[in-house]
Protein backbone atom coordinates (compact mmCIF):
# COMPACT_ATOMS: atom_id res chain seq x y z
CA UNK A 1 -0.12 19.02 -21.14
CA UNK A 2 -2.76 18.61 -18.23
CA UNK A 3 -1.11 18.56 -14.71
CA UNK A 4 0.03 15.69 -12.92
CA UNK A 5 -1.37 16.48 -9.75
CA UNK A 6 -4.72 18.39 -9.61
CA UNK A 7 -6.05 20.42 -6.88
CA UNK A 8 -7.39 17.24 -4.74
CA UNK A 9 -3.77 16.56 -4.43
CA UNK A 10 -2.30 20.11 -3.55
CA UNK A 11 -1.25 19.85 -0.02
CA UNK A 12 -0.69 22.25 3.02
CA UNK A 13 2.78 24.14 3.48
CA UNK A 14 3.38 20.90 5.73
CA UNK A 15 3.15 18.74 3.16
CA UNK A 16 6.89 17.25 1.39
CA UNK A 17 4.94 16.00 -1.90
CA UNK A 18 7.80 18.36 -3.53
CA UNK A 19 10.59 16.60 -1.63
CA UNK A 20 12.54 14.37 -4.27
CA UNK A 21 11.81 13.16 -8.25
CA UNK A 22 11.98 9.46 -8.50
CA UNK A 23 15.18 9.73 -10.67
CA UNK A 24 18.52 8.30 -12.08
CA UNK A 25 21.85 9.61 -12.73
CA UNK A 26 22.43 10.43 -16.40
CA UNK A 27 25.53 11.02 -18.54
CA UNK A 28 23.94 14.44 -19.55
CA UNK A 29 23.58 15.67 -15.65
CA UNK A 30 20.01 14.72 -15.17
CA UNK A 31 18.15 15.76 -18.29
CA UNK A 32 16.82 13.01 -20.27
CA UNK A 33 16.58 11.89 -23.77
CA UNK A 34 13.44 12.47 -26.25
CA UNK A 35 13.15 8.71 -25.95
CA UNK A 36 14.92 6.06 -23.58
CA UNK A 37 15.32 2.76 -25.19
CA UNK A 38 15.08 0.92 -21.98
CA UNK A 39 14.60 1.23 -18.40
CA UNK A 40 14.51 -0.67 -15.33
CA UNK A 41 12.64 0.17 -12.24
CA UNK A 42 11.92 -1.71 -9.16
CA UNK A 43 8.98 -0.27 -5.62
CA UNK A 44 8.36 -1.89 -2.12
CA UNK A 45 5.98 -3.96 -1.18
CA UNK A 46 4.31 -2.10 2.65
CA UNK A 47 3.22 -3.53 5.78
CA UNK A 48 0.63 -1.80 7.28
CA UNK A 49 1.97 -0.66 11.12
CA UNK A 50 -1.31 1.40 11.80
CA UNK A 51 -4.54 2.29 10.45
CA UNK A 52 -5.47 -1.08 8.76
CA UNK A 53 -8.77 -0.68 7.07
CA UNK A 54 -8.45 3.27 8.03
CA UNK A 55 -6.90 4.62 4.63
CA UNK A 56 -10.49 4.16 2.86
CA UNK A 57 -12.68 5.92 5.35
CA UNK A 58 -10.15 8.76 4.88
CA UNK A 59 -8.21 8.21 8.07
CA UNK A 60 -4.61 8.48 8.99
CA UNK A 61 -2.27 5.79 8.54
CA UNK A 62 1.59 4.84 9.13
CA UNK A 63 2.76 2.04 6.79
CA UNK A 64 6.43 0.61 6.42
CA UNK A 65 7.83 -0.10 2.57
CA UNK A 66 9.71 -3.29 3.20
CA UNK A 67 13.10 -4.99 1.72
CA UNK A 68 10.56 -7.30 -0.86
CA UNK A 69 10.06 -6.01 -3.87
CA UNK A 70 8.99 -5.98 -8.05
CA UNK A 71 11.30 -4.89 -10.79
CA UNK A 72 10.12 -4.13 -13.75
CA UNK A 73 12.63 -3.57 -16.97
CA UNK A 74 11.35 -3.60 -20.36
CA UNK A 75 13.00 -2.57 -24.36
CA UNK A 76 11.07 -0.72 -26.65
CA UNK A 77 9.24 -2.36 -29.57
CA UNK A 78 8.92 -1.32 -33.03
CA UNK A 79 5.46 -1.64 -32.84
CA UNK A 80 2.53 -0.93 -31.00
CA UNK A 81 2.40 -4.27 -29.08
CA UNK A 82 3.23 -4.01 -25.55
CA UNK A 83 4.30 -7.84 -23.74
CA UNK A 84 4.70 -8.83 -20.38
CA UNK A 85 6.38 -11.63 -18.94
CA UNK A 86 5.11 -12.77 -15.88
CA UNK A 87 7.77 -15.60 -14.78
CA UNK A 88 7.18 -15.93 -11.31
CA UNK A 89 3.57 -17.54 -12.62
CA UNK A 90 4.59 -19.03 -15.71
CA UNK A 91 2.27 -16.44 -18.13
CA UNK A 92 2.32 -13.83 -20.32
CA UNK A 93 -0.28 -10.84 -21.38
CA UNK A 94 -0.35 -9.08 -24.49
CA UNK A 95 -1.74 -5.57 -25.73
CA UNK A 96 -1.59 -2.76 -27.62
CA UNK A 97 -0.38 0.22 -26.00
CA UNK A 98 -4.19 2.11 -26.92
CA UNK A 99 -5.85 -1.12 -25.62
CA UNK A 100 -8.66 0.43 -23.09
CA UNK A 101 -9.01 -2.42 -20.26
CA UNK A 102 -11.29 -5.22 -20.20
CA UNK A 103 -12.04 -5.42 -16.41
CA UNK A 104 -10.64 -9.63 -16.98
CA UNK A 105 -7.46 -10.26 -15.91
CA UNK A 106 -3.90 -9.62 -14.97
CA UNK A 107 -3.86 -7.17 -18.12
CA UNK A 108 -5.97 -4.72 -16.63
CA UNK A 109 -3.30 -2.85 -14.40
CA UNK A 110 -1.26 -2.41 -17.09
CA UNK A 111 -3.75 -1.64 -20.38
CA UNK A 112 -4.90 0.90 -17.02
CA UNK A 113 -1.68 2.37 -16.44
CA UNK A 114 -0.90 3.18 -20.03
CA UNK A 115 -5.03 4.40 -20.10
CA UNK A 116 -4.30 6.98 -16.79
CA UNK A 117 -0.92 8.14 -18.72
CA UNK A 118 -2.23 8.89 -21.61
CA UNK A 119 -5.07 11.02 -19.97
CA UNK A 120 -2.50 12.92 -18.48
CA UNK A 121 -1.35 14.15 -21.82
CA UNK A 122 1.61 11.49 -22.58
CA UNK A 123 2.54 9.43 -25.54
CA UNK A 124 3.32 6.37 -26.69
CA UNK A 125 4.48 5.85 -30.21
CA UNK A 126 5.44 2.53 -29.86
CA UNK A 127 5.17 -0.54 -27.39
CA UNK A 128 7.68 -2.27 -25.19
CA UNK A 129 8.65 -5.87 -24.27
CA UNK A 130 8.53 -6.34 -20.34
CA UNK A 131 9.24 -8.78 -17.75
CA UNK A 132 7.89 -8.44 -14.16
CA UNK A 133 9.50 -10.35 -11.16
CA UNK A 134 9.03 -10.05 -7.42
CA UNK A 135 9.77 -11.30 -4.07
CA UNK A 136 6.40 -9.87 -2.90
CA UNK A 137 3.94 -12.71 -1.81
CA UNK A 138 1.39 -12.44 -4.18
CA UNK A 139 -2.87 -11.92 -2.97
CA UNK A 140 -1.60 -11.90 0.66
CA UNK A 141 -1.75 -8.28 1.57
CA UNK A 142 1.51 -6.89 1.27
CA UNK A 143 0.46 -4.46 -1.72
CA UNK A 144 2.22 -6.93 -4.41
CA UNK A 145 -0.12 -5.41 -6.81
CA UNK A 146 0.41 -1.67 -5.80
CA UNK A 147 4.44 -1.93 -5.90
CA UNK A 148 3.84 -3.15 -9.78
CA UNK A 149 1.53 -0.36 -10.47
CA UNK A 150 3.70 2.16 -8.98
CA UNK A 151 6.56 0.74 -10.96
CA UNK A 152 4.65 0.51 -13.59
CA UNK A 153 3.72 4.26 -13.77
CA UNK A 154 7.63 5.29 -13.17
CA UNK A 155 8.62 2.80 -15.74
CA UNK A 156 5.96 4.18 -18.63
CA UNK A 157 6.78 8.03 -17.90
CA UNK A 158 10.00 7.06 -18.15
CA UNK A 159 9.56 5.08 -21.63
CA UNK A 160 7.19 7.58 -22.73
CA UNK A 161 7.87 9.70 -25.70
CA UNK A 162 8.54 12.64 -23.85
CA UNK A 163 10.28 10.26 -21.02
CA UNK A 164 9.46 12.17 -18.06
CA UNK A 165 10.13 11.98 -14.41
CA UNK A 166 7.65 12.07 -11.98
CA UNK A 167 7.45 13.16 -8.12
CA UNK A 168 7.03 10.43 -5.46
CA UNK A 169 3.28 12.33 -5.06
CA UNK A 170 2.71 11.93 -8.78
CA UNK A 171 3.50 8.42 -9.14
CA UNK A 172 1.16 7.85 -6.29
CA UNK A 173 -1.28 9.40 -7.40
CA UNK A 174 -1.41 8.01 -10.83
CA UNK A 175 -0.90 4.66 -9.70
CA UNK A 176 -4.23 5.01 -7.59
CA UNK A 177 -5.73 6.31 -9.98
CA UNK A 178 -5.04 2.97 -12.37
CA UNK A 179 -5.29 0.44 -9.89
CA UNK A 180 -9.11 1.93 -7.83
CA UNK A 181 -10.36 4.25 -10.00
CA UNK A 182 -9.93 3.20 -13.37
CA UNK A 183 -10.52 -0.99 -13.04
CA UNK A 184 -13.37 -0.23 -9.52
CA UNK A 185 -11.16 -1.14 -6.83
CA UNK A 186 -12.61 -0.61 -2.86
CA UNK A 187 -9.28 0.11 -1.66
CA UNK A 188 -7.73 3.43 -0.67
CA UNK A 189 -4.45 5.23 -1.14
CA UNK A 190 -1.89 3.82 1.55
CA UNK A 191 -0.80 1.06 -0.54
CA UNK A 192 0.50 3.71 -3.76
CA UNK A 193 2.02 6.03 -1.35
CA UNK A 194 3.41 3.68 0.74
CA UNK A 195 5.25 2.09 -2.76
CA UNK A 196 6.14 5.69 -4.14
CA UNK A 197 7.76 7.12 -0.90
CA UNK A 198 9.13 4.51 0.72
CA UNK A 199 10.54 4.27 4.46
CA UNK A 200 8.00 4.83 7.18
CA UNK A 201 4.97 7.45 6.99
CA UNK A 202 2.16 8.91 8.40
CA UNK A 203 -0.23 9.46 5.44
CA UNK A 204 -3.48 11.14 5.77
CA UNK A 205 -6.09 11.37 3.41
CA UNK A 206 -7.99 13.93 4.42
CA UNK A 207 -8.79 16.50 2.60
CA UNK A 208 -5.95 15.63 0.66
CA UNK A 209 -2.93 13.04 0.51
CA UNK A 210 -0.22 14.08 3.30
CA UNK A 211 2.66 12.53 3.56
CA UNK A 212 5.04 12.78 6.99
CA UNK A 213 8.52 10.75 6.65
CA UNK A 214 9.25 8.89 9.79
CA UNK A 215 12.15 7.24 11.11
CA UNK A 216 12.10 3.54 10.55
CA UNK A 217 12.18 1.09 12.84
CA UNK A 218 15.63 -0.30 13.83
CA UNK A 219 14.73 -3.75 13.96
CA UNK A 220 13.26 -6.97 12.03
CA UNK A 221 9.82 -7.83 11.00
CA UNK A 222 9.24 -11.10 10.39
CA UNK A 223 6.30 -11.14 7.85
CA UNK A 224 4.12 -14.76 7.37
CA UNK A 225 2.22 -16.06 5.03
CA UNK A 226 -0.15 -18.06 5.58
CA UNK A 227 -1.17 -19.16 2.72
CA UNK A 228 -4.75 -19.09 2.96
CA UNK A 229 -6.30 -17.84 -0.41
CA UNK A 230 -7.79 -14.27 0.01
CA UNK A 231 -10.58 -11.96 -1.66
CA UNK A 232 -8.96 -8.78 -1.43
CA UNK A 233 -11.71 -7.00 -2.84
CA UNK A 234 -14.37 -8.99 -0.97
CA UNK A 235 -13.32 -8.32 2.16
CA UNK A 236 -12.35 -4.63 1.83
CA UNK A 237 -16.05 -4.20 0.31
CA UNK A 238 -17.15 -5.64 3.24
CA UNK A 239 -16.19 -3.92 5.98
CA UNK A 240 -16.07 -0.70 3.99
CA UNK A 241 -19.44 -0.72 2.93
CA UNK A 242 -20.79 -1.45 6.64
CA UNK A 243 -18.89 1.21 8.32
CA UNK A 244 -19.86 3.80 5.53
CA UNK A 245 -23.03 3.13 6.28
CA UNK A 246 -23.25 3.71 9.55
CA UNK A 247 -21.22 6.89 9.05
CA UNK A 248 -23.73 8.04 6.75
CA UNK A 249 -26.42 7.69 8.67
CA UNK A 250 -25.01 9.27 12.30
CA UNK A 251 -23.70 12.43 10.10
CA UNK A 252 -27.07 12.74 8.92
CA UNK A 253 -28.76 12.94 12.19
CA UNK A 254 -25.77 14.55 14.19
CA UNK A 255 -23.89 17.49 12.74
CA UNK A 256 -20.83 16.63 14.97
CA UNK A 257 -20.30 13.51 13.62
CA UNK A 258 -17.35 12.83 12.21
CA UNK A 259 -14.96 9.11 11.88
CA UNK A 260 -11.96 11.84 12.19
CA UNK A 261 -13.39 13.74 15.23
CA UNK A 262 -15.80 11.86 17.33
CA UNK A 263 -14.49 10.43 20.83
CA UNK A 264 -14.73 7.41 21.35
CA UNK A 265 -16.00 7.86 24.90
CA UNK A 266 -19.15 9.64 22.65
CA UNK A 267 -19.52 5.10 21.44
CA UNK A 268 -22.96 5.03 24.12
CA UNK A 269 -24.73 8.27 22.67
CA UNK A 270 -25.50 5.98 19.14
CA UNK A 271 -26.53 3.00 21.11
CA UNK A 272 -30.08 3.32 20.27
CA UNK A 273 -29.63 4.31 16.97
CA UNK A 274 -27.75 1.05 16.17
CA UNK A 275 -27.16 -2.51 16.22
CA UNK A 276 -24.81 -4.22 18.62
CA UNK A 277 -23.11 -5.12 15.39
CA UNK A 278 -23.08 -1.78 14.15
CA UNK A 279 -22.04 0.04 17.53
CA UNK A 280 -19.20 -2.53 17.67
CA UNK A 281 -17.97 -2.02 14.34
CA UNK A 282 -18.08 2.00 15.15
CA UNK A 283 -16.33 0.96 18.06
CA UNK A 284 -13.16 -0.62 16.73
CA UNK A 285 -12.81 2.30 14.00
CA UNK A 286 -12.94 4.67 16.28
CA UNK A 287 -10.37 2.69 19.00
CA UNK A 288 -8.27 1.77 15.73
CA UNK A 289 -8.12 5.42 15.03
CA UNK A 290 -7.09 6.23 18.30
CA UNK A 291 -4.32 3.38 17.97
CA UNK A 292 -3.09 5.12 14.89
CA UNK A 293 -2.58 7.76 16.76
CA UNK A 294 -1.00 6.89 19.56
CA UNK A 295 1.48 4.78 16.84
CA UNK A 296 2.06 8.28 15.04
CA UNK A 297 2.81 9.71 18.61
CA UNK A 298 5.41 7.08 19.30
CA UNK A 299 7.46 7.69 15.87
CA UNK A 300 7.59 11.75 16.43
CA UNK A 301 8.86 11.00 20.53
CA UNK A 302 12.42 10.80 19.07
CA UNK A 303 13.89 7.14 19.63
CA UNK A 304 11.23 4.56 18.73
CA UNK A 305 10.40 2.32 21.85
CA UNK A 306 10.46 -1.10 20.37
CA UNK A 307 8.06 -2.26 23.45
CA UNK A 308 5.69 0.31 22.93
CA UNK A 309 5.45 -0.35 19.22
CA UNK A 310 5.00 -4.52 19.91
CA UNK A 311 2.15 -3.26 22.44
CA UNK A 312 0.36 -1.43 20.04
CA UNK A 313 0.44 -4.10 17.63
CA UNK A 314 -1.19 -6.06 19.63
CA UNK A 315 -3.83 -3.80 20.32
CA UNK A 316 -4.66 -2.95 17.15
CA UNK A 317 -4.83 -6.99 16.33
CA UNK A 318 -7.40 -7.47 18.87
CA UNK A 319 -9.56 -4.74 17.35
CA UNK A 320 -8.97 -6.53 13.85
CA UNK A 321 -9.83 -10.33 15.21
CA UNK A 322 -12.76 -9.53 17.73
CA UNK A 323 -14.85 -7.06 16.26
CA UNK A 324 -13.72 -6.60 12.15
CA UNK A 325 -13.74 -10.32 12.47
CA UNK A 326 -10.59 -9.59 9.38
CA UNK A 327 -8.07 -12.44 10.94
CA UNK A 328 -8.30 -16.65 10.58
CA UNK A 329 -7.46 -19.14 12.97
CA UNK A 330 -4.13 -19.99 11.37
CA UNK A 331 -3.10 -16.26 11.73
CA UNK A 332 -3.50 -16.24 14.93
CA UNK A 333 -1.57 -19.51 15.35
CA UNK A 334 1.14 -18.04 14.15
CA UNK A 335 1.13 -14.82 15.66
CA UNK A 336 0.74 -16.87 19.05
CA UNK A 337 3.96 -18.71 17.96
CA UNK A 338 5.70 -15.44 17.09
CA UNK A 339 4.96 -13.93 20.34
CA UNK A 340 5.54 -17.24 21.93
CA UNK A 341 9.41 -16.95 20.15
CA UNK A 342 10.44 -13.60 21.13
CA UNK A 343 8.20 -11.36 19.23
CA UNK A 344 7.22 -7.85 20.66
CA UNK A 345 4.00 -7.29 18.45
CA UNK A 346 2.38 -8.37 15.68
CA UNK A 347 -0.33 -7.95 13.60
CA UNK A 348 -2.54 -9.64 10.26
CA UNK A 349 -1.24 -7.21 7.77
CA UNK A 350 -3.32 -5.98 4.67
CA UNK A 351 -7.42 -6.45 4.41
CA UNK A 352 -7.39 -9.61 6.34
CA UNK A 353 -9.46 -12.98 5.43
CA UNK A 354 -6.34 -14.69 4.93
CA UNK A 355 -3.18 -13.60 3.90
CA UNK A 356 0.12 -12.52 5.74
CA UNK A 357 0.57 -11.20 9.39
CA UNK A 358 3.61 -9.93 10.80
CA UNK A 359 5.72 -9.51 14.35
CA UNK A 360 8.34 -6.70 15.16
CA UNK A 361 11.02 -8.94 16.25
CA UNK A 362 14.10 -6.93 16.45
CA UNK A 363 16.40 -9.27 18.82
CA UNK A 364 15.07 -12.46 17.71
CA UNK A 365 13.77 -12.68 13.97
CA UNK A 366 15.61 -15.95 13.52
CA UNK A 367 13.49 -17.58 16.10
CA UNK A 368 10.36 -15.81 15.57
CA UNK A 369 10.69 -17.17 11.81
CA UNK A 370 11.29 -20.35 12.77
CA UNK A 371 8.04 -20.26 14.94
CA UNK A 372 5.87 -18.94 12.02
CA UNK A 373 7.33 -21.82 10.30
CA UNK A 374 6.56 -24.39 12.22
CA UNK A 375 3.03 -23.08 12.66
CA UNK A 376 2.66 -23.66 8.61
CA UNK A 377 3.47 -20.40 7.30
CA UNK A 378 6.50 -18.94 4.93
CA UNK A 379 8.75 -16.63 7.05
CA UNK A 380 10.42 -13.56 5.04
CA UNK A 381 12.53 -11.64 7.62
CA UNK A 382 12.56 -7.85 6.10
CA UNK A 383 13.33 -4.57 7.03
CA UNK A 384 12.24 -1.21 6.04
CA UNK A 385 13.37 -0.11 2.23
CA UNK A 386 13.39 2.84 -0.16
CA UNK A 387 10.41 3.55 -2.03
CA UNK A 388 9.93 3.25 -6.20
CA UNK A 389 13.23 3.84 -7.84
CA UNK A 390 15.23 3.48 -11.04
CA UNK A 391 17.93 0.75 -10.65
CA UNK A 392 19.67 1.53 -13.41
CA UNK A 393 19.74 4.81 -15.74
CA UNK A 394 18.39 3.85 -19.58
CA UNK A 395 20.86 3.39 -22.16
């Protein structure tokens, strides 16, 4: 069989890929069946504390999986056919397990998932019958889609006729691999890795996946949506595709350019190679960078400052509404509201254009949800949460 992780994924000594298989107990001390019957797995949805619109450029990141999540448990079918119940919107999709995607639909993650699998040399002799439920908001930038695909992955090595097990790292990678690469997406790799691992990390992407476990904040978010309808895709096409560009064209003319290396204090040697547009958008990567890494600072200082984190929040938030021009007008009423209650930070969380945003709100969640309330959106207090895992061992 070909190897789930090839050599783009291979980290340094430093890196804890190797840490922990996504696993359950079973009555045989670990080992499993030929073929599992059925299986139940369940992975985070993530905020995004640092590095939004950073993971695609290949910059570092620190994202949080939170207590919302998709389970996934599913039988195995006689047949080929593989269904999905989708109950939390009323639908269903159907398939055959060899079904190559359609680039239409819901469908596509999973005929994807199944497609990436395969690839990587397992099997499917028959299909399964599956229901997927979450407390994820759905197209509002807390990774909904990512935590299915991860669980998805975990839950078809699992079912797979060789029913394997896979690494945190492998289900990541896989999972990216369904969702961006195989159906065209313009995102990057926080959301997967974020889903797989779990907790708090610092993930860089550069030249490979990294992933360094934090420890998690002590307190509440408060996440809001605000219900404002989204374009994922649009929007992280966007701003990818401008900054990219610009990129491309300093690191042609200027062998010391780099998004990972150049100062920001360097901003004024471009500004007649530019637009004001363009210099600003260069600007607020680079300054977001530099928030990411003050944010990955804070986490290794031992106890987390909670003020220090709610500042850089904010900070990073001003980058995101003034010059990525990512936030709305009813996000910021509600982070407004949030601070207004109590909050110490906050943030839009995920691409932007709409969405969710969320405040660190450790003393006062109650309040700061009843703000974001009252300012129109849906208040989920969370906390940080384990990443993809079996709930319950096959029978």
């Amino acid at each position: 069989m070909a190897p789930l992780l090839d050599s783009r994924f291979q980290g340094s000594e430093h890196t804890i890929y190797w840490r922990d298989t996504i696993t359950a107990e079973c009555a045989d001390g670990g080992r499993l069946p030929e073929k599992l019957n059925e299986a139940r797995v369940s992975a985070p949805g993530r905020l995004c504390l640092f590095g939004e619109h950073q993971d695609y450029l290949g910059l570092p990141v620190v994202a949080l999986a939170i207590s919302l999540r998709v389970a996934i448990e599913g039988r195995r079918r006689r047949d080929g056919l593989v269904r999905v119940d989708l109950p939390d919107v009323s639908s269903s999709i159907e398939f055959r397990i060899d079904e190559p995607p359609r680039h239409g639909g819901a469908a596509d993650f999973f005929r994807a998932g199944a497609n990436v699998l395969r690839r990587e040399g397992l099997s499917f002799s028959t299909g399964f019958d599956c229901s997927v439920r979450g407390g994820i908001p759905p197209r509002a930038g807390t990774a909904s889609s990512s935590a299915m695909v991860v669980g998805w992955i975990v839950f078809l090595a699992r079912m797979s006729d060789g029913a394997r097990e896979l690494f945190p790292a492998e289900a990541a990678r896989l999972a990216y691999a369904a969702e961006v690469l195989e159906l065209g997406g313009a995102g990057g790799m926080m959301d997967q890795f974020a889903a797989a691992y779990g907790g708090a990390s610092a993930i860089s992407f550069d030249p490979a996946p990294d992933v360094e476990q934090l420890e998690a904040p002590r307190g509440a978010f408060v996440l809001g949506d605000s219900r404002e309808p989204k374009d994922t895709q649009a929007v992280l096409s966007r701003v990818k595709d401008a900054i990219l560009d610009v990129s491309r064209r300093l690191a042609a003319r200027h062998a010391g350019f780099s998004l990972r290396e150049t100062p920001l204090e360097d901003l004024g040697r471009y500004a007649g190679e530019l637009s004001r547009a363009e210099l600003d958008l260069l600007g607020a990567v680079l300054a977001n960078r530099d928030v990411t890494r003050g944010g990955i600072g804070l986490f290794r200082g031992g106890r987390l400052d909670d003020r220090a984190l709610g500042t850089l929040l904010d900070e990073q938030q001003i980058l995101l509404r003034e010059v990525l021009g990512v936030s709305t007008p009813k996000i910021d009423r509600m982070l407004d509201a949030a601070l207004r209650a109590g909050a110490l930070g906050g943030k839009i969380n995920g691409s932007g254009g709409g969405g969710c945003m969320f405040a660190y709100a450790p003393d006062r969640f109650r309040e700061v949800a009843e703000a974001i309330e009252r300012a129109g959106g849906t208040a989920y207090v969370v906390r940080a949460d384990g990443g993809v895992r079996i709930e319950e061992a096959a029978a």
